[in-house]
C-alpha atoms as a PDB file:
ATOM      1  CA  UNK A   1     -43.341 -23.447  16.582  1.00  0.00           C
ATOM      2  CA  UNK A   2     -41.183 -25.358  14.007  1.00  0.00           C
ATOM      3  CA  UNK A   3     -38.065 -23.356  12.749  1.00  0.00           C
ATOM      4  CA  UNK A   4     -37.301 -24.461   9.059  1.00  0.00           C
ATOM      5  CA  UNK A   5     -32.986 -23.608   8.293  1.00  0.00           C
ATOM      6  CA  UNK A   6     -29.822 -22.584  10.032  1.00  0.00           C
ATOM      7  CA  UNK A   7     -30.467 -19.039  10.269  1.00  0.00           C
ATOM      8  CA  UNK A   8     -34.213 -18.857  11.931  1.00  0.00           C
ATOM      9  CA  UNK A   9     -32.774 -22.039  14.559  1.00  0.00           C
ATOM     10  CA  UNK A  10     -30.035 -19.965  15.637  1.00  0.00           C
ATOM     11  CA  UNK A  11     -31.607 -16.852  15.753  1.00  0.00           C
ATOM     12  CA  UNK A  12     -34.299 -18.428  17.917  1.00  0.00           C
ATOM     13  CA  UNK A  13     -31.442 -19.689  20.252  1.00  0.00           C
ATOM     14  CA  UNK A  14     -29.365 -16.453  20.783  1.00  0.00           C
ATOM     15  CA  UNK A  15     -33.058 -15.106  22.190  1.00  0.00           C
ATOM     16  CA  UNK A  16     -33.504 -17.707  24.339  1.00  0.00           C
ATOM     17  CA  UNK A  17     -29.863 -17.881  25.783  1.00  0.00           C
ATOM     18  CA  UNK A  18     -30.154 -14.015  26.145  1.00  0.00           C
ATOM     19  CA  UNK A  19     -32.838 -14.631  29.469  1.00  0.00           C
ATOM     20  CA  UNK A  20     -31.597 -17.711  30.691  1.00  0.00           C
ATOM     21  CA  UNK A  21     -30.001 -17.763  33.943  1.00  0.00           C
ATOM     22  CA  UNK A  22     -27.873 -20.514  35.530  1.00  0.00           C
ATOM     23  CA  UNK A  23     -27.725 -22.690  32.401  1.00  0.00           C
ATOM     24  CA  UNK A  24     -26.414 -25.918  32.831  1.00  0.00           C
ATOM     25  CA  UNK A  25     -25.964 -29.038  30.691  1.00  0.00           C
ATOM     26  CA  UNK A  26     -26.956 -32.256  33.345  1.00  0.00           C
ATOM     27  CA  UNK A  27     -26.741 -34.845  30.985  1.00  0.00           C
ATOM     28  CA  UNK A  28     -25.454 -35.738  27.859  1.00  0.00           C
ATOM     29  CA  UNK A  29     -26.549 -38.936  25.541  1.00  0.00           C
ATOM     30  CA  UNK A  30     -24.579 -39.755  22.550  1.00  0.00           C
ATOM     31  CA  UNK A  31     -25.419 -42.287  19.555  1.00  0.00           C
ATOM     32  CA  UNK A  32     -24.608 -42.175  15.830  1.00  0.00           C
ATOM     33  CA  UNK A  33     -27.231 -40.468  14.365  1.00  0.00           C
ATOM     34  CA  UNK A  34     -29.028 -38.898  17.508  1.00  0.00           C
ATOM     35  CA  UNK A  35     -27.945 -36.715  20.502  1.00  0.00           C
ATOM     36  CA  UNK A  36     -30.191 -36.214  23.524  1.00  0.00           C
ATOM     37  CA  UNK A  37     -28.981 -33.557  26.391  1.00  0.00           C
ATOM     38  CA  UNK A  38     -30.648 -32.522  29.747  1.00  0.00           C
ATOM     39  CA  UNK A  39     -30.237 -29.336  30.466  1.00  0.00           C
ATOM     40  CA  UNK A  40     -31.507 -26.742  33.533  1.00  0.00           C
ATOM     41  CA  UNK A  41     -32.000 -23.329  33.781  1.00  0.00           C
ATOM     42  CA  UNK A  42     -33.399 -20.428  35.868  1.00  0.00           C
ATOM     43  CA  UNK A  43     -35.673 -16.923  34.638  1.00  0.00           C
ATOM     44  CA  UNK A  44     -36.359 -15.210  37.830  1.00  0.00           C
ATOM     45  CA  UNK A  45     -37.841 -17.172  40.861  1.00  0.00           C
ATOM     46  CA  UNK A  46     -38.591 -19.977  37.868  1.00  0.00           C
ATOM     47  CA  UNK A  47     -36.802 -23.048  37.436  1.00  0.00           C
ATOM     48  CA  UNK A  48     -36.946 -24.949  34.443  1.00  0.00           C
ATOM     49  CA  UNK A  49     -35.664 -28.276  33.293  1.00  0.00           C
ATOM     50  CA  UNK A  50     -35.320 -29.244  29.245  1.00  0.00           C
ATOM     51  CA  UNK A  51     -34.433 -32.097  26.823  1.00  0.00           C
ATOM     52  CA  UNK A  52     -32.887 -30.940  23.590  1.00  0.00           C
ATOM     53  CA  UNK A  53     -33.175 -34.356  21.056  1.00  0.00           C
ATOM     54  CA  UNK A  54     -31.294 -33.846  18.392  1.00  0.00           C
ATOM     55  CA  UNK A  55     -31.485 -36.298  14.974  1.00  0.00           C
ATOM     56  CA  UNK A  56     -27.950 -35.648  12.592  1.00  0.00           C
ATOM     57  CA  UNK A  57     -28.524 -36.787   8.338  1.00  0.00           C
ATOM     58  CA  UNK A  58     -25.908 -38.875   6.681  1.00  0.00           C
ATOM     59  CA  UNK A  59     -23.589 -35.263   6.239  1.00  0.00           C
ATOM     60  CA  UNK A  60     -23.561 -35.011   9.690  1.00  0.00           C
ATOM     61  CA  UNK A  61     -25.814 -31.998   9.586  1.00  0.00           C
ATOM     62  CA  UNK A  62     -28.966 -31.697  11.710  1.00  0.00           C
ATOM     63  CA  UNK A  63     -31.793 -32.491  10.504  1.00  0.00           C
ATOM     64  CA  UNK A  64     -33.871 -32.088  13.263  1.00  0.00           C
ATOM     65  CA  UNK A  65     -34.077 -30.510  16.557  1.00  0.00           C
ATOM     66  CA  UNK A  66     -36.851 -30.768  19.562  1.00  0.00           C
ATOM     67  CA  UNK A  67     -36.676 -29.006  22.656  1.00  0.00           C
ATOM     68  CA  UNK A  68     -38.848 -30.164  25.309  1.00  0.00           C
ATOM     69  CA  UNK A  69     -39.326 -28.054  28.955  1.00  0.00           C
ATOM     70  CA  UNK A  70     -41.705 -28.030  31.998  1.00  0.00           C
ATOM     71  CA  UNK A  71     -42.936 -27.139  34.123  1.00  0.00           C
ATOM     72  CA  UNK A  72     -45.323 -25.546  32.071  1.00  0.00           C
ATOM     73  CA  UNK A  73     -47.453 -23.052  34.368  1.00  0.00           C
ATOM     74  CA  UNK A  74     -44.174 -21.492  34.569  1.00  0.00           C
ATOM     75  CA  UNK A  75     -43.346 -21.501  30.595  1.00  0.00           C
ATOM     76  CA  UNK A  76     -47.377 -20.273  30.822  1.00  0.00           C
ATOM     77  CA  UNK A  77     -46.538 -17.534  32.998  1.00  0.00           C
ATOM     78  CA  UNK A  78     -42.859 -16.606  31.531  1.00  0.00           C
ATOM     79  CA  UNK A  79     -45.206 -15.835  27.909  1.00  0.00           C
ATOM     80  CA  UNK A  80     -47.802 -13.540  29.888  1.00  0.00           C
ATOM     81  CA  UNK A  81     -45.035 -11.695  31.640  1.00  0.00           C
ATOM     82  CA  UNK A  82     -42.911 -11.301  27.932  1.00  0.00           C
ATOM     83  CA  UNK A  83     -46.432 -10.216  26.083  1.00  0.00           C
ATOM     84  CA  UNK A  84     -47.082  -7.093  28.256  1.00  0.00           C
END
């Protein structure tokens, strides 16, 4: 779901970083005007793997953000678990 402005995109990641286990930053790719970094983490017995892609405007603010992670049959089962 897209988050529009600083406050909902960091509100969405304090909740996220609040059940992530083990989180670790594998890989970093830097460029003028876009950022890409690989990233792992653990919820339980699930491991999960991530790209954040990240695009900055000409003030150097970002203007957008997408987070990709698999596998998804765990993501799947992660949002039964969190809905009961």
């Amino acid at each position: 779901m897209a988050q529009l402005g600083e406050e909902a995109t960091l509100a969405s990641l304090r909740q996220s970083f609040g059940f992530f286990e083990n989180f670790e930053c594998a890989r970093e790719f830097v460029g003028d005007k876009s950022h890409a970094q690989e990233f792992r983490y653990r919820v339980g017995d699930a491991a999960f793997n991530g790209m954040d892609s990240i695009r900055l405007d000409a003030a150097g603010k970002v203007s957008d953000l997408v987070v990709l992670v698999r596998p998804v049959s765990d993501i799947m089962k992660r949002g039964e678990e969190a809905a009961r």
